[in-house]
Protein backbone atom coordinates (compact mmCIF):
# COMPACT_ATOMS: atom_id res chain seq x y z
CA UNK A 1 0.00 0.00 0.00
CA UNK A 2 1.58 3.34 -0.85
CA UNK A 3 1.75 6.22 1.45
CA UNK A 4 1.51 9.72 0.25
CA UNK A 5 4.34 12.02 1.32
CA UNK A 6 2.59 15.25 2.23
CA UNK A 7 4.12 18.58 3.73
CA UNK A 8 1.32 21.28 5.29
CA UNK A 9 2.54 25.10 5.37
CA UNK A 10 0.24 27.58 6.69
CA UNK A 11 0.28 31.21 5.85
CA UNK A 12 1.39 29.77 2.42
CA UNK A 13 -0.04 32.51 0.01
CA UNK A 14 2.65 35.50 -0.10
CA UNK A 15 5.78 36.03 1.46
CA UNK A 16 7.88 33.36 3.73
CA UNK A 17 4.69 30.73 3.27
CA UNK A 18 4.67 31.27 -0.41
CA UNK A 19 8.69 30.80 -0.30
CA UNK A 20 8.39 27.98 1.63
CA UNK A 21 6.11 26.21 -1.05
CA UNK A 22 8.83 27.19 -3.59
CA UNK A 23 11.37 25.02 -1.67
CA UNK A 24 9.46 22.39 -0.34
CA UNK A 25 8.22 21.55 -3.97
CA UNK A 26 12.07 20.50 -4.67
CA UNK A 27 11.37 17.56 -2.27
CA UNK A 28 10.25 13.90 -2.81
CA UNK A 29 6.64 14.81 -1.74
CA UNK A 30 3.39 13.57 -3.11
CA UNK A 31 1.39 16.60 -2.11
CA UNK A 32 1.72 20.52 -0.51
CA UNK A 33 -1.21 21.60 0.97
CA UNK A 34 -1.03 25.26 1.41
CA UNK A 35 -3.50 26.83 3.94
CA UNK A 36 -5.11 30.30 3.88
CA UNK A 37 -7.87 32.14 3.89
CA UNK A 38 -7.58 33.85 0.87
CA UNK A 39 -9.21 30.86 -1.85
CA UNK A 40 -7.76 32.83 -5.12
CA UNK A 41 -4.17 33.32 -3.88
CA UNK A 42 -3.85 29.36 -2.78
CA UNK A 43 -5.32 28.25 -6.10
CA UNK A 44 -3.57 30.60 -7.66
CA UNK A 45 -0.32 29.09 -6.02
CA UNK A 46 -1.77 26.11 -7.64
CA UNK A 47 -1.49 27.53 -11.30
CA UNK A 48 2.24 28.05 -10.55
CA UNK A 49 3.76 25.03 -8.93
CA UNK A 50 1.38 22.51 -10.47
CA UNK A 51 -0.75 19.44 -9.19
CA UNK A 52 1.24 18.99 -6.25
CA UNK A 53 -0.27 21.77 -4.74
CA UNK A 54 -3.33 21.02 -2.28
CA UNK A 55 -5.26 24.91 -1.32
CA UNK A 56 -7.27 23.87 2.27
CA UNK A 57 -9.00 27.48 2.58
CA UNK A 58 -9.47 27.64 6.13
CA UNK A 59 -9.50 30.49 8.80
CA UNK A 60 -7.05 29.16 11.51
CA UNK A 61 -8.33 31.44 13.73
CA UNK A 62 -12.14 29.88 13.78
CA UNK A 63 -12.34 26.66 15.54
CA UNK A 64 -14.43 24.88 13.72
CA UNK A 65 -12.45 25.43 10.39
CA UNK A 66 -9.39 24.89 13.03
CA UNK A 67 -10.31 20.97 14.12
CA UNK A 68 -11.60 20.49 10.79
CA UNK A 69 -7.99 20.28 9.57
CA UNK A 70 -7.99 16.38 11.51
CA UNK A 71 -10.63 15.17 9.76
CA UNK A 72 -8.85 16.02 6.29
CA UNK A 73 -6.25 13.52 7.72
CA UNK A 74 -7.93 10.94 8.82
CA UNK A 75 -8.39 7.86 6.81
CA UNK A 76 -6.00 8.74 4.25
CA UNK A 77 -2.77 6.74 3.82
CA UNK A 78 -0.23 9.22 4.35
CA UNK A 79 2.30 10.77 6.55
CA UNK A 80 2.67 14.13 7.36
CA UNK A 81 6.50 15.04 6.34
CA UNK A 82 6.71 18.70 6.88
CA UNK A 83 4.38 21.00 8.82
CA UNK A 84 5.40 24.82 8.57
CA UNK A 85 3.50 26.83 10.80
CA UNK A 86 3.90 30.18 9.54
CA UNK A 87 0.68 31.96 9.82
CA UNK A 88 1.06 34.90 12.26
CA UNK A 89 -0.09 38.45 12.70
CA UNK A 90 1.31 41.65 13.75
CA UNK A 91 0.97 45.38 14.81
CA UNK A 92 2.84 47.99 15.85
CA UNK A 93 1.34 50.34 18.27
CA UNK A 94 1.17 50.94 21.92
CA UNK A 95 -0.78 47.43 23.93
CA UNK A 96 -3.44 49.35 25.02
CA UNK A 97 -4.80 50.72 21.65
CA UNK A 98 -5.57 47.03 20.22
CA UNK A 99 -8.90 45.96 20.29
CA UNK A 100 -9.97 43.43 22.20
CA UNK A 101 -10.86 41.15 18.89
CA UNK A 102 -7.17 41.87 17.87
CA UNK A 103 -5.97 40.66 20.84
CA UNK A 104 -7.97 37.19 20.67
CA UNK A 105 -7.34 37.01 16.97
CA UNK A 106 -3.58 37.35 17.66
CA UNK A 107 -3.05 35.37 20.04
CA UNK A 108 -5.35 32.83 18.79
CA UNK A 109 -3.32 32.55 15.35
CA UNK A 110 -0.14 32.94 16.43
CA UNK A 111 -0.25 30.75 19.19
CA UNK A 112 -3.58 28.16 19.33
CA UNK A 113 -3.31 27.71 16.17
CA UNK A 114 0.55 26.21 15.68
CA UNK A 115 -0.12 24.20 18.73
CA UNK A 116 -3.50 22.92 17.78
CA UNK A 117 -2.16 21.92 14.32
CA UNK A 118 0.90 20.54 15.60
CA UNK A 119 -1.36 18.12 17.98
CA UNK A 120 -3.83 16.82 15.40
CA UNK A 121 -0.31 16.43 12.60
CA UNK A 122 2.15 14.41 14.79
CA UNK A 123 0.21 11.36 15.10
CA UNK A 124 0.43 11.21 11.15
CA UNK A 125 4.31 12.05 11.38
CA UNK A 126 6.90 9.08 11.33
CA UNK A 127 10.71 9.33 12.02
CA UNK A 128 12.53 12.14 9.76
CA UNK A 129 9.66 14.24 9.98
CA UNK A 130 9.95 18.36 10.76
CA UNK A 131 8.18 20.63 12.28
CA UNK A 132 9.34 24.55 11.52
CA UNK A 133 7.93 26.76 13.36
CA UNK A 134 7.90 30.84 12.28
CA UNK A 135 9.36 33.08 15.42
CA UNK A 136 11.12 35.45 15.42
CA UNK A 137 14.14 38.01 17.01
CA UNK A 138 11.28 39.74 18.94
CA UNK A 139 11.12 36.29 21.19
CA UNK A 140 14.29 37.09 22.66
CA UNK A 141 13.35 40.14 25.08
CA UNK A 142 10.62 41.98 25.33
CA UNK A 143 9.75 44.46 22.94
CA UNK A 144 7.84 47.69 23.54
CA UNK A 145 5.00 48.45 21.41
CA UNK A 146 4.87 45.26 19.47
CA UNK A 147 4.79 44.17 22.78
CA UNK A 148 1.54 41.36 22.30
CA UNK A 149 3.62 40.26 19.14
CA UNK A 150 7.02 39.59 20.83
CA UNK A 151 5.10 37.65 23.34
CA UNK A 152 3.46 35.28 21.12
CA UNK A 153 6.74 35.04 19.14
CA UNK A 154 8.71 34.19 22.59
CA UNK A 155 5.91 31.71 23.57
CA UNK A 156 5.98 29.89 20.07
CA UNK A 157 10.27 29.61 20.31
CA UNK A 158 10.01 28.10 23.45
CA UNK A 159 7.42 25.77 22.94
CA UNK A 160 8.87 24.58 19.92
CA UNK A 161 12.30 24.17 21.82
CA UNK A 162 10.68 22.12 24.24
CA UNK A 163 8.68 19.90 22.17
CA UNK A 164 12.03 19.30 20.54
CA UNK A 165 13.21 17.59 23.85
CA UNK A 166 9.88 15.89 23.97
CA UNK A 167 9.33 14.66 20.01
CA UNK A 168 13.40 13.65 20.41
CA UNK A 169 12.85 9.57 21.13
CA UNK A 170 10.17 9.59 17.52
CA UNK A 171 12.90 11.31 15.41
CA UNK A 172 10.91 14.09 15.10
CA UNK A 173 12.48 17.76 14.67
CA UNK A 174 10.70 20.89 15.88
CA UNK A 175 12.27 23.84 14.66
CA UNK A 176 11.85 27.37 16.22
CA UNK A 177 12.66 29.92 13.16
CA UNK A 178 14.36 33.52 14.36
CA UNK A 179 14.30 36.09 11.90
CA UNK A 180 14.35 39.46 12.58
CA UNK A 181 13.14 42.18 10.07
CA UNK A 182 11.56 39.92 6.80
CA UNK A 183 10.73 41.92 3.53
CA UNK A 184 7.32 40.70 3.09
CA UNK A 185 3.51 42.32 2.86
CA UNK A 186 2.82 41.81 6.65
CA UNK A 187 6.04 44.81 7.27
CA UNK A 188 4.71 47.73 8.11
CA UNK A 189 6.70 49.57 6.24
CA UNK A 190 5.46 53.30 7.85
CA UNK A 191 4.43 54.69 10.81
CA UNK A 192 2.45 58.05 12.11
CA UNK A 193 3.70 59.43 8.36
CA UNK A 194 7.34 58.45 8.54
CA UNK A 195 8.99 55.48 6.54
CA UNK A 196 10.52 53.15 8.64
CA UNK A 197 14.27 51.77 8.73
CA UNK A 198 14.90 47.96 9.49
CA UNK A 199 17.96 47.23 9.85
CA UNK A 200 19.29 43.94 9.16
CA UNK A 201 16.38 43.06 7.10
CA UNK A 202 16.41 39.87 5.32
CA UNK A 203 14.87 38.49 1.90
CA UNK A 204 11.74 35.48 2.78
CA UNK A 205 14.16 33.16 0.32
CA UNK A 206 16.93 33.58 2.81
CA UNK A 207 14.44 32.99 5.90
CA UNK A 208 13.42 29.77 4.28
CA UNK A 209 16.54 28.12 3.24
CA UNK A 210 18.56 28.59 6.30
CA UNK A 211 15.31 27.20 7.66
CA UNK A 212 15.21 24.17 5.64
CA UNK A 213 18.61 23.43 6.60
CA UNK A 214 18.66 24.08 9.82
CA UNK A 215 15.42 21.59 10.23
CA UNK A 216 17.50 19.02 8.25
CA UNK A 217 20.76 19.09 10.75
CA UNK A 218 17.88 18.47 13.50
CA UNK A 219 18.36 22.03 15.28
CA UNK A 220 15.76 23.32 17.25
CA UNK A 221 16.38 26.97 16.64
CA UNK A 222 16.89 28.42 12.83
CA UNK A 223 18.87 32.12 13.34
CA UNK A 224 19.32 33.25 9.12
CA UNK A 225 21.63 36.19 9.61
CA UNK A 226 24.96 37.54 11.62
CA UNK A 227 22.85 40.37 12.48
CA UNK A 228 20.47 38.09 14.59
CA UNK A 229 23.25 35.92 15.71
CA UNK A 230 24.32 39.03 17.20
CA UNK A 231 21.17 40.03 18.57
CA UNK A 232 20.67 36.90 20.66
CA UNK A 233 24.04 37.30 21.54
CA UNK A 234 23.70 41.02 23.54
CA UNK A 235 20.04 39.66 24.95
CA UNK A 236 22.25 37.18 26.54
CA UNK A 237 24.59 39.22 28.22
CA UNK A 238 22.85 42.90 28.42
CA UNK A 239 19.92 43.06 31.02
CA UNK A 240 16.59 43.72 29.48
CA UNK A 241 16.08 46.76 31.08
CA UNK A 242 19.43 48.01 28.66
CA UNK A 243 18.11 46.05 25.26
CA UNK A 244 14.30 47.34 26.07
CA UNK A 245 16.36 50.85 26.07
CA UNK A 246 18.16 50.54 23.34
CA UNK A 247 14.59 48.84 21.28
CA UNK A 248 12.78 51.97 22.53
CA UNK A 249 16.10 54.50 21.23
CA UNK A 250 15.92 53.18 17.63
CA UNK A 251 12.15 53.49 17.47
CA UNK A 252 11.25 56.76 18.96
CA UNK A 253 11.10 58.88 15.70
CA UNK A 254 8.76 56.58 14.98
CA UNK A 255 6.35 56.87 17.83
């Protein structure tokens, strides 16, 4: 009886999801389901990377549509080779002007939603399998005004570093990926009228490969530049109270 190889990446319709699916369709897989909520940009990936391509239009963020993600899996011969969780959201401004629905629907996407899907996909994972995933620098320390964010972010690394530990005896890899500034959509690229530096800002193809590899050599933490490298570095050795300082120093023109 064959088994289909499959690899699930959320988030996949722009940016690091939709680089992901470039890469991942390099690998012996039988299928690449890409999840979203937007149904023309997932078929639409479909057009460009062929038959291969699986669109699951769902809204992680709805329950229902959530848990309905098992029941695609279930009584299908296959195993579940890659899951990239990559779907996140993101704003910039001070904690206490966010809505109450942003603050369910971010925390419910960015972290329910990798841990739900990572539950109902590991019982159709086998040895070799990976799990990335998307973080980010802001996990580190905490980070003023995309303060909700960076706490999600720092939540998702550690789970996924600790899951690592746990998933360790199935040959299983969870991998926590680190970037810092990624040039995608979801950047806000101004604020209160002003364009906004990033400094050390990556490409999504360079997010994605150092990613890939990083999952392959079994670590449980993907950092894609020196300039993060560094980063984790000076949380490590400066006390928070400093790096929230020097966070708040380089954004203040922006405020």
């Amino acid at each position: 009886m064959y088994v289909k190889k499959i690899a699930i990446v959320t988030g996949a319709s722009g940016g690091i999801g939709q680089e992901f699916v470039q890469e991942l369709i390099k690998e012996a897989l039988d299928e690449i389901w890409v999840i979203g909520r937007n149904k023309q940009r997932l078929f639409a990936l479909k057009d460009e990377f062929g038959e291969k391509i699986i669109p699951v239009c769902k809204d992680l963020t709805d329950r229902a549509d959530l848990l309905s993600i098992s029941d695609l899996l279930k009584g299908r011969d296959l195993t579940v080779k890659w899951l990239v969780n990559n779907a996140g959201t993101a704003k910039m401004a001070p904690s206490t002007d966010l809505s109450f629905l942003e603050i369910e629907q971010t925390i419910d996407l960015n972290c329910k939603a990798p841990i739900t899907l990572m539950n109902i996909c590991i019982p159709f994972m086998e040895k070799g399998s990976k799990i990335l995933n998307i973080s980010s620098a802001s996990a580190f320390q905490p980070v003023p005004f995309i303060n909700l964010y960076a706490s999600t972010k720092a939540f998702e690394r550690n789970y996924s570093r600790a899951l690592n530990k746990e998933l360790k005896s199935a040959g299983i890899t969870v991998t926590a990926v680190c970037p810092s500034w990624v040039d995608t959509p979801m950047l806000t690229k101004e604020l209160n009228g002003k364009s906004i530096r990033f400094p050390g800002i990556v490409t999504p193809e360079k997010v994605v490969k150092k990613a890939l590899k990083d999952a392959k050599k079994g670590k449980d933490m993907s950092i894609c530049s020196l300039y993060v490298k560094c980063q984790h570095i000076n949380v490590k050795l400066l006390p928070q109270t400093l790096t929230m300082k020097i966070w708040l120093h380089s954004i203040k023109k922006y405020l």
